[in-house]
N, C-alpha and C. Protein backbone atom coordinates (compact mmCIF):
# COMPACT_ATOMS: atom_id res chain seq x y z
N UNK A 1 -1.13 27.22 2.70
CA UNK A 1 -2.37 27.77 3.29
C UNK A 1 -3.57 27.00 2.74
N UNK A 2 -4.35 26.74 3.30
CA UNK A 2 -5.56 25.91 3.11
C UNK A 2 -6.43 26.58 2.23
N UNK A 3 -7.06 25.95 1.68
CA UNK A 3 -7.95 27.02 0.52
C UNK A 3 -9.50 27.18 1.13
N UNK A 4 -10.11 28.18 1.11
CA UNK A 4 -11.38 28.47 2.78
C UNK A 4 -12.22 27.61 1.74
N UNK A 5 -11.94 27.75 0.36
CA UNK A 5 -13.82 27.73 -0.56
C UNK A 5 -13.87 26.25 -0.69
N UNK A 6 -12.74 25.74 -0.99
CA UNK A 6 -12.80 24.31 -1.18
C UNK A 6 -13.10 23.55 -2.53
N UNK A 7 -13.20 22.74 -2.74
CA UNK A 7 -13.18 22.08 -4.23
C UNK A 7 -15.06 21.25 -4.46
N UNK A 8 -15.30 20.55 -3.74
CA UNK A 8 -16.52 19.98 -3.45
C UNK A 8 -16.44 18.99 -4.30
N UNK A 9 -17.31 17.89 -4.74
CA UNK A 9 -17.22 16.22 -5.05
C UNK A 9 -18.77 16.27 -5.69
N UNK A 10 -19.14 15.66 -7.17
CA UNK A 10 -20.29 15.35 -7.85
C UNK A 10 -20.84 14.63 -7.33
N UNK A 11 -22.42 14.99 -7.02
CA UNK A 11 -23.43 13.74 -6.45
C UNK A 11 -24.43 13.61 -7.25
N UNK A 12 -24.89 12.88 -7.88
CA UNK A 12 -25.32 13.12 -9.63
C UNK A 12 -26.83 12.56 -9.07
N UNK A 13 -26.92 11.52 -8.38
CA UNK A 13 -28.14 11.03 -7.66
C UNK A 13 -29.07 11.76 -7.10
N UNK A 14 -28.20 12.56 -5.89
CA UNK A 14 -29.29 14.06 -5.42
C UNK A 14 -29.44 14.72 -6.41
N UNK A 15 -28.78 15.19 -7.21
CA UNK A 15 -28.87 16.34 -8.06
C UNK A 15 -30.47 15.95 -9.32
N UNK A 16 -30.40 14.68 -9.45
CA UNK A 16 -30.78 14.53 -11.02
C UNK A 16 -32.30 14.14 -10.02
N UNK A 17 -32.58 13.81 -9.06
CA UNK A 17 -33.87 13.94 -7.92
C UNK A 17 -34.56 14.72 -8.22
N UNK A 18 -33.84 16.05 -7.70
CA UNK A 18 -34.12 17.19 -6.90
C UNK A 18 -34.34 18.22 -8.35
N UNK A 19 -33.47 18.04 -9.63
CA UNK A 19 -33.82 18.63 -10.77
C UNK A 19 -33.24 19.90 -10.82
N UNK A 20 -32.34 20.46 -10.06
CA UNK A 20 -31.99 21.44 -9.86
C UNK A 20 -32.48 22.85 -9.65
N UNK A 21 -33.01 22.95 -8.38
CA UNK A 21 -33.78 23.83 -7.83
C UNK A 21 -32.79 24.92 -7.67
N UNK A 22 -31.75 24.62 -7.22
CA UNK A 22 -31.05 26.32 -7.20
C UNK A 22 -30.14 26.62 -8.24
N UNK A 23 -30.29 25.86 -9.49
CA UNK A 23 -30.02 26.33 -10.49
C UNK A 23 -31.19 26.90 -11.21
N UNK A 24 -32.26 26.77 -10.67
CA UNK A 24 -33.39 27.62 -11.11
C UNK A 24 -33.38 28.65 -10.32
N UNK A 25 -33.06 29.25 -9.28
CA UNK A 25 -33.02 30.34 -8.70
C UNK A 25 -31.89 31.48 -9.56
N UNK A 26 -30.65 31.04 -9.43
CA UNK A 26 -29.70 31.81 -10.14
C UNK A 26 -28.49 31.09 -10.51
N UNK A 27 -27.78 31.76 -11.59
CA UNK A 27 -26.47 31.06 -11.77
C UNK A 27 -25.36 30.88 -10.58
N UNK A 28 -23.96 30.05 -10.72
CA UNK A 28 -23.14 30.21 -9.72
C UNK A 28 -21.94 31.05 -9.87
N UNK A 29 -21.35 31.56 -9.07
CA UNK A 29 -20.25 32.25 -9.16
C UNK A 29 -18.78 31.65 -9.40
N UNK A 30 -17.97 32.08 -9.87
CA UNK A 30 -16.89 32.01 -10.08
C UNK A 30 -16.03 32.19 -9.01
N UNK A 31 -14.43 31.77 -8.82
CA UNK A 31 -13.60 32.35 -8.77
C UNK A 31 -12.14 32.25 -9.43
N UNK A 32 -11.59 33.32 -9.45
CA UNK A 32 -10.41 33.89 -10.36
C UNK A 32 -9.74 32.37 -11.13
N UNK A 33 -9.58 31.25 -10.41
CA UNK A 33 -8.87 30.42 -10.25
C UNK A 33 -9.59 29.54 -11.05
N UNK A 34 -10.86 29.26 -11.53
CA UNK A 34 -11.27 28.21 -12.36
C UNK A 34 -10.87 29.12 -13.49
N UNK A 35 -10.18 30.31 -14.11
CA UNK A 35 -9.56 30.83 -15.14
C UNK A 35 -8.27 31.09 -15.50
N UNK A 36 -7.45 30.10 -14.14
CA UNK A 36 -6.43 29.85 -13.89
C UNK A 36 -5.76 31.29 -13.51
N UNK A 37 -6.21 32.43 -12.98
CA UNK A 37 -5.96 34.09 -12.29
C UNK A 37 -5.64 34.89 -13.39
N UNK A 38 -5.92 34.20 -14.64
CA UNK A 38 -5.50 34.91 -15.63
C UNK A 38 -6.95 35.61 -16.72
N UNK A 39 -6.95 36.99 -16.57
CA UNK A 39 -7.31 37.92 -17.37
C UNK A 39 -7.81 37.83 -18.39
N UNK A 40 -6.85 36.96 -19.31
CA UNK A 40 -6.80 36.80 -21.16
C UNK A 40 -7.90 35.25 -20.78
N UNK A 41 -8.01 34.44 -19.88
CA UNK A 41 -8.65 33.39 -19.89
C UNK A 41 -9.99 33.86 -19.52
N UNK A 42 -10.39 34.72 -18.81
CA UNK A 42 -11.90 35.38 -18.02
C UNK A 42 -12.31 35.65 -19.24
N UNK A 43 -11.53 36.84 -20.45
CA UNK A 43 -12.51 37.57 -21.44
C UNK A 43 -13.11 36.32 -22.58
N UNK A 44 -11.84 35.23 -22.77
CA UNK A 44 -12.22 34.07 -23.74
C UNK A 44 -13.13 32.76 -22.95
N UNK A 45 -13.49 32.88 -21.64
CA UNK A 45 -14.58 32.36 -21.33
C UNK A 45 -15.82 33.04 -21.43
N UNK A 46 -16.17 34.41 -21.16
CA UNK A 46 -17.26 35.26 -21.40
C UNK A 46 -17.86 35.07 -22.67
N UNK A 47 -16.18 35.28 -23.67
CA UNK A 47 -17.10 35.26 -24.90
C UNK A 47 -17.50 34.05 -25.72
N UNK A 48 -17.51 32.50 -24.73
CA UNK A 48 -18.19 31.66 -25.19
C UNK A 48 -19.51 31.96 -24.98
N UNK A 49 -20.51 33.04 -24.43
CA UNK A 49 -21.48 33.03 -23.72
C UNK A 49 -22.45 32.39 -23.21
N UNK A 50 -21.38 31.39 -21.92
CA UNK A 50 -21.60 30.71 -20.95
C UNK A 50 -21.99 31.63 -19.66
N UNK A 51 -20.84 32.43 -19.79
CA UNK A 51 -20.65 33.42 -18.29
C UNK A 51 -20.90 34.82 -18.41
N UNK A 52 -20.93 35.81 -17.14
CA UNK A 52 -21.12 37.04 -17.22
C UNK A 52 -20.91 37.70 -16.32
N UNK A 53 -20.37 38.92 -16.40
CA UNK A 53 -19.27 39.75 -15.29
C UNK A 53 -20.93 40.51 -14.96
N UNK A 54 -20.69 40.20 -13.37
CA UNK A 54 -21.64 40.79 -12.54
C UNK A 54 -21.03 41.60 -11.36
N UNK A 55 -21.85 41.47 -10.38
CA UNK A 55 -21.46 42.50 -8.87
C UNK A 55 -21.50 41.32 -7.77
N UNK A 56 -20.70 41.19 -7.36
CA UNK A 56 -20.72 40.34 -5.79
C UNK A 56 -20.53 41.12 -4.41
N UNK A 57 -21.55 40.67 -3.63
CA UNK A 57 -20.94 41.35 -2.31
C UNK A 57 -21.56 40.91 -1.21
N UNK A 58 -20.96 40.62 -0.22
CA UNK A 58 -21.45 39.79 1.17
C UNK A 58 -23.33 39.63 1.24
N UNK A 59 -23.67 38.81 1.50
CA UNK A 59 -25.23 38.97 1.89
C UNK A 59 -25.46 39.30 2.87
N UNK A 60 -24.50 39.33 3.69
CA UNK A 60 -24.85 39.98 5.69
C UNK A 60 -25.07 41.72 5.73
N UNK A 61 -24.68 42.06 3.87
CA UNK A 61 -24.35 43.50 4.18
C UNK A 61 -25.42 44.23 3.35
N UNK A 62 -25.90 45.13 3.43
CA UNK A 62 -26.61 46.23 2.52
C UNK A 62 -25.65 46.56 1.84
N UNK A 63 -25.02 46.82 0.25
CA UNK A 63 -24.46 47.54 0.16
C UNK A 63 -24.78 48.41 -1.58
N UNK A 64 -25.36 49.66 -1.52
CA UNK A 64 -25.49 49.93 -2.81
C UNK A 64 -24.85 50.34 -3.62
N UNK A 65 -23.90 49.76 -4.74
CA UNK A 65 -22.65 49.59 -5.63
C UNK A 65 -22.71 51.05 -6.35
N UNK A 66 -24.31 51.41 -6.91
CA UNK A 66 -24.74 52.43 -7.64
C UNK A 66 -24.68 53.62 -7.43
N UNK A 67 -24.22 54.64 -8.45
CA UNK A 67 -24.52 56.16 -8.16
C UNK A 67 -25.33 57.06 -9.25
N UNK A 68 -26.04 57.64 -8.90
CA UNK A 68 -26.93 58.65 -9.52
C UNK A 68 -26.22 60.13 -9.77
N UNK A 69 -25.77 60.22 -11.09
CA UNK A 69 -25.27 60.90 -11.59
C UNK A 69 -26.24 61.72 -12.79
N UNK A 70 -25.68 62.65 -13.11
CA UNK A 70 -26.82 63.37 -14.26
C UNK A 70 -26.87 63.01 -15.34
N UNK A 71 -25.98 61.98 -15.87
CA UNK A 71 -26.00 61.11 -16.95
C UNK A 71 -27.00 59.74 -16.94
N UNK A 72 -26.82 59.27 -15.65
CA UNK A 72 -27.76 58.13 -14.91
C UNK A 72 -27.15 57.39 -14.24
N UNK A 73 -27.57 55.88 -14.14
CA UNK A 73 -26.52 55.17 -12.95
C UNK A 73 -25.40 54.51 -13.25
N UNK A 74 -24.95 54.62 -12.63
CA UNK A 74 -23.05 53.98 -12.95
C UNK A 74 -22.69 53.41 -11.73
N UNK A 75 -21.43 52.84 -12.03
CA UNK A 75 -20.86 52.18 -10.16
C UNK A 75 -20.21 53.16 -9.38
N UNK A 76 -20.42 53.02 -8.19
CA UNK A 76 -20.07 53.62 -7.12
C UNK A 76 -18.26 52.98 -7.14
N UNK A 77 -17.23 53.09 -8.12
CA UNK A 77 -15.73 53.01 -8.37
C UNK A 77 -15.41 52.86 -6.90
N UNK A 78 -15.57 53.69 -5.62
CA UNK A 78 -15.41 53.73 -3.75
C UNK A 78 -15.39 52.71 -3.19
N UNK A 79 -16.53 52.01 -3.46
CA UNK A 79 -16.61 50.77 -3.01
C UNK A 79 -15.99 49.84 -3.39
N UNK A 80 -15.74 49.76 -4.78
CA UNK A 80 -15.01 48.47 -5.48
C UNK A 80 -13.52 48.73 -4.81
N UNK A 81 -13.07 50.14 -5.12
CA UNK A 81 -11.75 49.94 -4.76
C UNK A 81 -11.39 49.74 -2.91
N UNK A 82 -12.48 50.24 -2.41
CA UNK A 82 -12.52 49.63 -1.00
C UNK A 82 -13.22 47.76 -0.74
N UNK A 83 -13.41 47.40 -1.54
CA UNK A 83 -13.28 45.81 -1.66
C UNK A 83 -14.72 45.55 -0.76
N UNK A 84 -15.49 46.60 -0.82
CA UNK A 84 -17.10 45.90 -0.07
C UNK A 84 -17.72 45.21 -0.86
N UNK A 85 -17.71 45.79 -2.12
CA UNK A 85 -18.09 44.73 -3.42
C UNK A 85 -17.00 44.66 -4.68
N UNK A 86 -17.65 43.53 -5.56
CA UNK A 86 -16.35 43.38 -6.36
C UNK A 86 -17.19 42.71 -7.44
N UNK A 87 -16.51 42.79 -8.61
CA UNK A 87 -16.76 42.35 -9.90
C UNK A 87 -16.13 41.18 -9.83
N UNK A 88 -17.24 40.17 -10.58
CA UNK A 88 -16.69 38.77 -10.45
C UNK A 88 -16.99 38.22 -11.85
N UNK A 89 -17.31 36.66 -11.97
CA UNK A 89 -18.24 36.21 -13.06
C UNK A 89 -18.47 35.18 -12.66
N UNK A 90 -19.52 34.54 -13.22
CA UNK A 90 -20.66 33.62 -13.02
C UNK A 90 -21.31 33.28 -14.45
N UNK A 91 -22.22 32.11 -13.94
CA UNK A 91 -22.85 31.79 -15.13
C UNK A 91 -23.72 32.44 -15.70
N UNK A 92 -23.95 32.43 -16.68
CA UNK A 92 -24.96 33.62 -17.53
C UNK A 92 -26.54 33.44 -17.22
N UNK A 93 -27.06 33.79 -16.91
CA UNK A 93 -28.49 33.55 -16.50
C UNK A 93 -29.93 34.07 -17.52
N UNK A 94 -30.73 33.81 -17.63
CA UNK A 94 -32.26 33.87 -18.34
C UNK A 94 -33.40 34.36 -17.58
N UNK A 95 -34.12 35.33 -18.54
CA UNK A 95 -34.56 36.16 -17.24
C UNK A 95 -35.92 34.69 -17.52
N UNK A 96 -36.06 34.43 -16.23
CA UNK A 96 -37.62 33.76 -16.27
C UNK A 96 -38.24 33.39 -14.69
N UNK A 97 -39.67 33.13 -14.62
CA UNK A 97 -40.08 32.80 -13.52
C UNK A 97 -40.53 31.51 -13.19
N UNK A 98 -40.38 30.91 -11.92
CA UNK A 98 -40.46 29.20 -11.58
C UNK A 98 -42.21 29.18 -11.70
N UNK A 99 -42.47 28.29 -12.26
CA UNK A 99 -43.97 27.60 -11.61
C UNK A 99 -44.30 26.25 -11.44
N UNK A 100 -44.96 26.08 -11.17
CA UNK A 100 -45.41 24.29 -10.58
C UNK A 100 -44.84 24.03 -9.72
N UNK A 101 -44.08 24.62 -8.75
CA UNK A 101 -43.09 23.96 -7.78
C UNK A 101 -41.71 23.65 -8.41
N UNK A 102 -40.91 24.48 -9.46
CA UNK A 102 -39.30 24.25 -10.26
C UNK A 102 -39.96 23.24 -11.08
N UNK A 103 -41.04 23.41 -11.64
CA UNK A 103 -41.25 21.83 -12.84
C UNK A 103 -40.97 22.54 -14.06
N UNK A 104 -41.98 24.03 -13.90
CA UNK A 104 -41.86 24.44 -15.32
C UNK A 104 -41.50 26.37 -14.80
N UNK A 105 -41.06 26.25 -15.85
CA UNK A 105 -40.76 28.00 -16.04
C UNK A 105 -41.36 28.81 -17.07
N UNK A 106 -41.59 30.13 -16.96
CA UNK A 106 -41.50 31.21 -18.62
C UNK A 106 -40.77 31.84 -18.17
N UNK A 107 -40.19 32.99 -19.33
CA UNK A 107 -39.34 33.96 -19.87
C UNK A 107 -40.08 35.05 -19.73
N UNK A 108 -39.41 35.86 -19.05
CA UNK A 108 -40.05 37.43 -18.86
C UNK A 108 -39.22 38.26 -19.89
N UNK A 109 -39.56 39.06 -20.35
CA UNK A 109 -39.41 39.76 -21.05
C UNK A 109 -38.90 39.31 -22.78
N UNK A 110 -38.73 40.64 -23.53
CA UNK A 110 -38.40 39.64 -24.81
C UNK A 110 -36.71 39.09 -25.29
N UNK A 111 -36.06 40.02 -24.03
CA UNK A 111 -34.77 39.47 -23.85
C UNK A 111 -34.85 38.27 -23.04
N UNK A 112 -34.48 36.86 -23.33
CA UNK A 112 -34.85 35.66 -22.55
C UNK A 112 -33.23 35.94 -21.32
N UNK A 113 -32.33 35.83 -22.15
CA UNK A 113 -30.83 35.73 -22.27
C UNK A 113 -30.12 36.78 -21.71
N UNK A 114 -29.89 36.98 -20.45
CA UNK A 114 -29.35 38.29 -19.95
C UNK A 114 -27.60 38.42 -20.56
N UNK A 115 -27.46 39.86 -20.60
CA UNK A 115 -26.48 40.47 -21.19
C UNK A 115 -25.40 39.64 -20.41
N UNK A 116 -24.13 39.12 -21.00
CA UNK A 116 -22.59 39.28 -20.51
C UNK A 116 -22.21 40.13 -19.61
N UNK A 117 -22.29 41.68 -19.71
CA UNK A 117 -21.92 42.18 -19.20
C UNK A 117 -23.12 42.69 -18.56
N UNK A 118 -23.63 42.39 -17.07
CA UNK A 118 -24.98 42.39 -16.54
C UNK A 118 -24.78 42.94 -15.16
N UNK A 119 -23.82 43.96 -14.95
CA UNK A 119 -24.06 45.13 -13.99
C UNK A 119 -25.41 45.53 -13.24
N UNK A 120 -26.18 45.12 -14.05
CA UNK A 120 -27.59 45.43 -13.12
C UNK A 120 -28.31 44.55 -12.93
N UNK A 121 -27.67 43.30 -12.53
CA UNK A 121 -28.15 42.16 -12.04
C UNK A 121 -29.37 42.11 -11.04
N UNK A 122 -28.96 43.39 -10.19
CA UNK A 122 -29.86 43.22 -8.87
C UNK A 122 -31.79 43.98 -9.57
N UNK A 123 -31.39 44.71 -10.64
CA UNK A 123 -32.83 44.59 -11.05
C UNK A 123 -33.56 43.39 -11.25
N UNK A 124 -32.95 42.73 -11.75
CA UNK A 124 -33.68 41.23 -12.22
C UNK A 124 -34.66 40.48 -10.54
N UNK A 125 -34.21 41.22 -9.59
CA UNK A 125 -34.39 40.26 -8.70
C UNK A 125 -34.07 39.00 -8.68
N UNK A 126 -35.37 38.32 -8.14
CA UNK A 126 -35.25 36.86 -7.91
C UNK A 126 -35.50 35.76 -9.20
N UNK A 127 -35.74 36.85 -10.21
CA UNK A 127 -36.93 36.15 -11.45
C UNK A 127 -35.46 36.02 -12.56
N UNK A 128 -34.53 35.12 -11.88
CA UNK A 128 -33.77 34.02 -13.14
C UNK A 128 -33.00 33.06 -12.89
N UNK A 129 -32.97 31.93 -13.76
CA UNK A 129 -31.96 30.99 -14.19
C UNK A 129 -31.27 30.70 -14.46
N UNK A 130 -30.02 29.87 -14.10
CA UNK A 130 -29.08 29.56 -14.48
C UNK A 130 -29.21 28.86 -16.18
N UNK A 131 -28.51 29.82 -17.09
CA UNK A 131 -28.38 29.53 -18.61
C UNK A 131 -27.68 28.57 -18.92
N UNK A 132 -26.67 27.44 -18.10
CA UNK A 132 -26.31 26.31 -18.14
C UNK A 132 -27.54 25.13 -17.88
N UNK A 133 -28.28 25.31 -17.34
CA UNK A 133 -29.03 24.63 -17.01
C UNK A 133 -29.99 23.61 -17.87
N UNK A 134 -29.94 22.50 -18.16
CA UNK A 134 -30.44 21.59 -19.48
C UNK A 134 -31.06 20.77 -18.94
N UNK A 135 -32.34 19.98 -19.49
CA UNK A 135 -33.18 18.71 -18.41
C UNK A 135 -31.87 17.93 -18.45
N UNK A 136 -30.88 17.40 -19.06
CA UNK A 136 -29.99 16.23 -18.02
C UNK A 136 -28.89 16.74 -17.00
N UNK A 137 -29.49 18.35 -17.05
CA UNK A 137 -28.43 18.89 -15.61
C UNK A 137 -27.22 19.76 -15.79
N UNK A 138 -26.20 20.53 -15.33
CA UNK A 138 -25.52 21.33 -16.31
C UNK A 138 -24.85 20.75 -17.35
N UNK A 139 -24.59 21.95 -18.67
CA UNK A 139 -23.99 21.79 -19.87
C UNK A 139 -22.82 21.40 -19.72
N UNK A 140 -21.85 22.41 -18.59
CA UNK A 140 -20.17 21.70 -18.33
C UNK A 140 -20.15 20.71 -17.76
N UNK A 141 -19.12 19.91 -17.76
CA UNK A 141 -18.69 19.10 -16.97
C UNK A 141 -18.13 19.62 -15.57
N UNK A 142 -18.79 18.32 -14.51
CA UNK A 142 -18.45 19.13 -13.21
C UNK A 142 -16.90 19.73 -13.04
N UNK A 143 -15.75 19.33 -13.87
CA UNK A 143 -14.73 20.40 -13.11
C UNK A 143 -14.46 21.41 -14.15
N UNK A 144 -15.41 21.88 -14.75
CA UNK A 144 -15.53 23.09 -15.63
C UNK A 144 -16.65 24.11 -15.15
N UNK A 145 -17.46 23.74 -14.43
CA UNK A 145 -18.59 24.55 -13.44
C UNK A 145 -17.71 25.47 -12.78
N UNK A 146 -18.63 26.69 -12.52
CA UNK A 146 -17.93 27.88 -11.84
C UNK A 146 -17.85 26.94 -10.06
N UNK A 147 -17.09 27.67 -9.60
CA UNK A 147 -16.51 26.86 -8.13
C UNK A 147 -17.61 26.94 -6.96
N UNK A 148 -18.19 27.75 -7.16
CA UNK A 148 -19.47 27.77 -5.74
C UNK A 148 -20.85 26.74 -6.27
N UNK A 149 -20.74 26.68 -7.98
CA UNK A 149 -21.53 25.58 -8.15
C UNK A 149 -20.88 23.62 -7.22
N UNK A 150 -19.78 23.93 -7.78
CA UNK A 150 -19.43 22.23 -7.14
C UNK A 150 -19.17 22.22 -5.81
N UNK A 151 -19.18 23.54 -4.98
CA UNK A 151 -18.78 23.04 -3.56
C UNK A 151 -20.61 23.16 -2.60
N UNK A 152 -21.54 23.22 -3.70
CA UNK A 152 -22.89 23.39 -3.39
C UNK A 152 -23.07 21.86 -2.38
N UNK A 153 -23.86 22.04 -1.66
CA UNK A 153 -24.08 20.43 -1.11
C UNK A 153 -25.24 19.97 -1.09
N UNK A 154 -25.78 19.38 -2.24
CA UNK A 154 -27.06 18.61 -1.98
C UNK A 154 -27.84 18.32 -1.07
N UNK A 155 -28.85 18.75 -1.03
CA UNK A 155 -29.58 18.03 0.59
C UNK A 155 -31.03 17.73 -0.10
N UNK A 156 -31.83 16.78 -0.62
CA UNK A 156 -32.79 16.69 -1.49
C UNK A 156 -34.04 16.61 -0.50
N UNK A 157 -33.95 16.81 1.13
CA UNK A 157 -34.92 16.81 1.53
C UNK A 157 -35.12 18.20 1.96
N UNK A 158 -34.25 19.20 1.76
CA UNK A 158 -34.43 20.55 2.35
C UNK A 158 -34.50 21.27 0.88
N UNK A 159 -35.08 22.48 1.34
CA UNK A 159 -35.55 24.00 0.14
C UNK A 159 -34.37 23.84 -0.68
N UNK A 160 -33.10 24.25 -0.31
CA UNK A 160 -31.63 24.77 -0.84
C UNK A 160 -30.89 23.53 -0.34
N UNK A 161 -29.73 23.76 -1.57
CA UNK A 161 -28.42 23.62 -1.55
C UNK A 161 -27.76 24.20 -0.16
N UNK A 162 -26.68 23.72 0.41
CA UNK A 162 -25.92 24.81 1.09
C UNK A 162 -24.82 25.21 0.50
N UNK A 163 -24.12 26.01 0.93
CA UNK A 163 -22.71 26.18 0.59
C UNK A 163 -21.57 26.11 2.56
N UNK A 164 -21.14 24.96 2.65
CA UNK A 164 -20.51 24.51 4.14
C UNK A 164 -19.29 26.14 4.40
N UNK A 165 -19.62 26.46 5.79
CA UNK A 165 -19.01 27.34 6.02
C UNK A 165 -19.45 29.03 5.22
N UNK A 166 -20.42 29.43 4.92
CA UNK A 166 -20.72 29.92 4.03
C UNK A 166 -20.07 31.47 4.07
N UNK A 167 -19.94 32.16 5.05
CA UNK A 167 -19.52 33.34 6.13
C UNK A 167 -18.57 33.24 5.17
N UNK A 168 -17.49 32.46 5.73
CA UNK A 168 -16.10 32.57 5.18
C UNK A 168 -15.49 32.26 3.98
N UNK A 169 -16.62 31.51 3.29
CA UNK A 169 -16.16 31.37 1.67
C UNK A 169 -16.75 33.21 0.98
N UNK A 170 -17.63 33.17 1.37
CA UNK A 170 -17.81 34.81 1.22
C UNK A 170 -17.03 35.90 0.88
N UNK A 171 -16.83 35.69 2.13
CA UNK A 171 -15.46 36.92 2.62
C UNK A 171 -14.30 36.18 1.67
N UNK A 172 -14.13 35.14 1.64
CA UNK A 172 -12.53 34.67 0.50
C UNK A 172 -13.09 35.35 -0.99
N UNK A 173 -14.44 35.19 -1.32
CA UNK A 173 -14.42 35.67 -2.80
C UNK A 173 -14.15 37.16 -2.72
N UNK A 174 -14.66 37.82 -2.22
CA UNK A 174 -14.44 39.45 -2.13
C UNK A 174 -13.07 39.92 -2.25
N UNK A 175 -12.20 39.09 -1.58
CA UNK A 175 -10.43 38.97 -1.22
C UNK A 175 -10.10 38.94 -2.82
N UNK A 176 -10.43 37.30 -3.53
CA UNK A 176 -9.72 36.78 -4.32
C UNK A 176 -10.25 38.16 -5.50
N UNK A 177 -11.69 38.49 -5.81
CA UNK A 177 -12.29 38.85 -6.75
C UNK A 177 -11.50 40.41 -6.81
N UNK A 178 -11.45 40.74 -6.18
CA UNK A 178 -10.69 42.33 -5.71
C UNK A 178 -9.58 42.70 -6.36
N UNK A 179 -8.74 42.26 -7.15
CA UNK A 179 -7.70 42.76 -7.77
C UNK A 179 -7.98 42.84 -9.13
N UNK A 180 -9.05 41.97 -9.44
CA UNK A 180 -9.36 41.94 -11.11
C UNK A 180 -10.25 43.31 -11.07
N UNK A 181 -10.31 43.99 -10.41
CA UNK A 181 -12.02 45.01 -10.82
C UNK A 181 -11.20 45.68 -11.88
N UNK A 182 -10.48 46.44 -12.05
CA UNK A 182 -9.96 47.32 -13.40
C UNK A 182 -9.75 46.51 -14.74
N UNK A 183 -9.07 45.12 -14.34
CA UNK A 183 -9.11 44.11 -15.73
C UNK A 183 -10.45 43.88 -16.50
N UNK A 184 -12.00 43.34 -15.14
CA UNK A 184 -12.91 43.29 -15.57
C UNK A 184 -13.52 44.32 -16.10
N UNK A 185 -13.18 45.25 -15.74
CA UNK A 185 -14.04 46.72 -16.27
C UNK A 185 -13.72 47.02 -17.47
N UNK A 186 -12.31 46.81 -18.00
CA UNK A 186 -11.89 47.10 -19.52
C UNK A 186 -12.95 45.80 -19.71
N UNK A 187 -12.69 44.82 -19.88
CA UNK A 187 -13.52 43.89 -20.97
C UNK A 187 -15.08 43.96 -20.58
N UNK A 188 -15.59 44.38 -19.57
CA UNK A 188 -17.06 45.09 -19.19
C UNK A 188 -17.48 46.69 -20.74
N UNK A 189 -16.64 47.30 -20.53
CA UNK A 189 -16.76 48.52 -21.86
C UNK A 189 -16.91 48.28 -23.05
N UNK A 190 -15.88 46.94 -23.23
CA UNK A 190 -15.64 46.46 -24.30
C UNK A 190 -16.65 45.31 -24.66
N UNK A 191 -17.41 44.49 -23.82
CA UNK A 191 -18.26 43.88 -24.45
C UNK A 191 -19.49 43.91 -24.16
N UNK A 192 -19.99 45.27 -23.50
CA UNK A 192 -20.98 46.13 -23.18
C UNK A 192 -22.35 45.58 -23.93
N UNK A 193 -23.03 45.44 -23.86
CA UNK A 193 -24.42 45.38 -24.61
C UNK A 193 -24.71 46.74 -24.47
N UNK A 194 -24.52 47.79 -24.88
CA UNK A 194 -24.80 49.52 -25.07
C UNK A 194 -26.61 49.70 -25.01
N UNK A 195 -26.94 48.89 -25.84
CA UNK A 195 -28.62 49.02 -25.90
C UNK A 195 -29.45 48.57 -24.94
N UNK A 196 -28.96 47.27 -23.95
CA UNK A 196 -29.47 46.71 -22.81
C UNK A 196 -29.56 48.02 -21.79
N UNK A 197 -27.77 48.56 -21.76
CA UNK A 197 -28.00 49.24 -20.50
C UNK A 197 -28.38 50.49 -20.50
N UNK A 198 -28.12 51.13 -21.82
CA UNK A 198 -29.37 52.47 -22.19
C UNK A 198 -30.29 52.50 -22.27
N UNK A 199 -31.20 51.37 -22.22
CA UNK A 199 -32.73 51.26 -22.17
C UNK A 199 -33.03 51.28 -20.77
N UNK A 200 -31.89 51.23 -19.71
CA UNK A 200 -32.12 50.85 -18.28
C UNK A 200 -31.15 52.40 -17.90
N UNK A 201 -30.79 53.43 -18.35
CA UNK A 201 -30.40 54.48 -18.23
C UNK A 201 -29.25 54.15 -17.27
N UNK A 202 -28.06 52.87 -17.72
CA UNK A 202 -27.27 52.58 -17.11
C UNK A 202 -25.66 52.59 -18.13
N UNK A 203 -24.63 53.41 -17.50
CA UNK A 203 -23.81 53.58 -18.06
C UNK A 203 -22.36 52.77 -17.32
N UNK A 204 -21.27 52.58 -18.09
CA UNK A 204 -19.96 52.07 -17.19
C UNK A 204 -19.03 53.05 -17.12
């Protein structure tokens, strides 16, 4: 069977141009398979803190993961196990905002460095960075980059990156990401930042 997401090819020329504009927007996502589908490899990449177990879920869709409980907010468990969204990981990101046109940035708040375990990603909005991100371009080597970073496609005269076929690489992460949600959630408890998400009245 053909693989939908694909592998993608280094273009170091556009990239080192262009300075990496949508690695200033946000980190890239993962899938299961740059950890070789294995579990024990996801928690000993996290805890290099490179990466961080977040929420993925289609962009065509509204979908709110969260529930308001009398304790405070937690995940909506319904959805994950109905596969509309899914726990994934990605690169670890910095909370900060672009200025000059992606020349220069600051750091919002006095946490620069968002939590590992960053369940409430979608507060952050639009205001962060990819934490790989270095002036000579990412820290890994390209076949150590999470997989939606290398199948990105340069275009140095347009806003964004694309991602080719984008619909359907989508829909493949939701598929692939979907069986780990209970694996990720033990090592989500377990390497919890407790003080991040109680200051944000957010529990797992």
């Amino acid at each position: 069977m053909p693989d939908v997401i694909g592998y993608g090819c280094e273009q170091k020329n556009i990239c080192a141009q262009c300075g990496g504009k949508c690695c200033l927007q946000r980190g890239c996502t993962c899938v299961p398979g740059d950890f070789d589908n294995d579990i024990k490899k996801m928690k000993k990449a996290l805890l290099t803190g490179n990466f961080s177990i977040g929420i993925f879920g289609p962009e065509d869709r509204i979908v709110n993961p969260y529930l308001i409980t009398e304790r405070g907010i937690t995940l909506n468990r319904q959805l994950f196990k109905d596969g509309q969204v899914v726990l994934s990981i990605a690169s670890r990101e910095l909370n900060a905002r672009i200025l000059d046109d992606y020349k220069t940035w600051f750091f919002l708040g006095e946490q620069k460095l968002r939590p590992i375990v960053d369940l409430l990603r979608q507060e952050a909005d639009s205001d962060c960075i990819c934490a790989l991100l270095t002036p000579k371009g990412c820290k890994l080597d390209f076949s150590k980059r999470p997989r939606l970073g290398r199948i990105l496609v340069p275009v140095f005269d347009r806003e964004n990156c694309y991602i080719p076929n984008r619909k359907a690489v989508m829909e493949e992460l939701l598929k692939q990401w979907a069986p780990y949600f209970e694996g990720l959630l033990e090592i989500a408890r377990e390497l919890e930042d407790k003080s991040w998400d109680k200051s944000r009245n957010f529990y797992i």
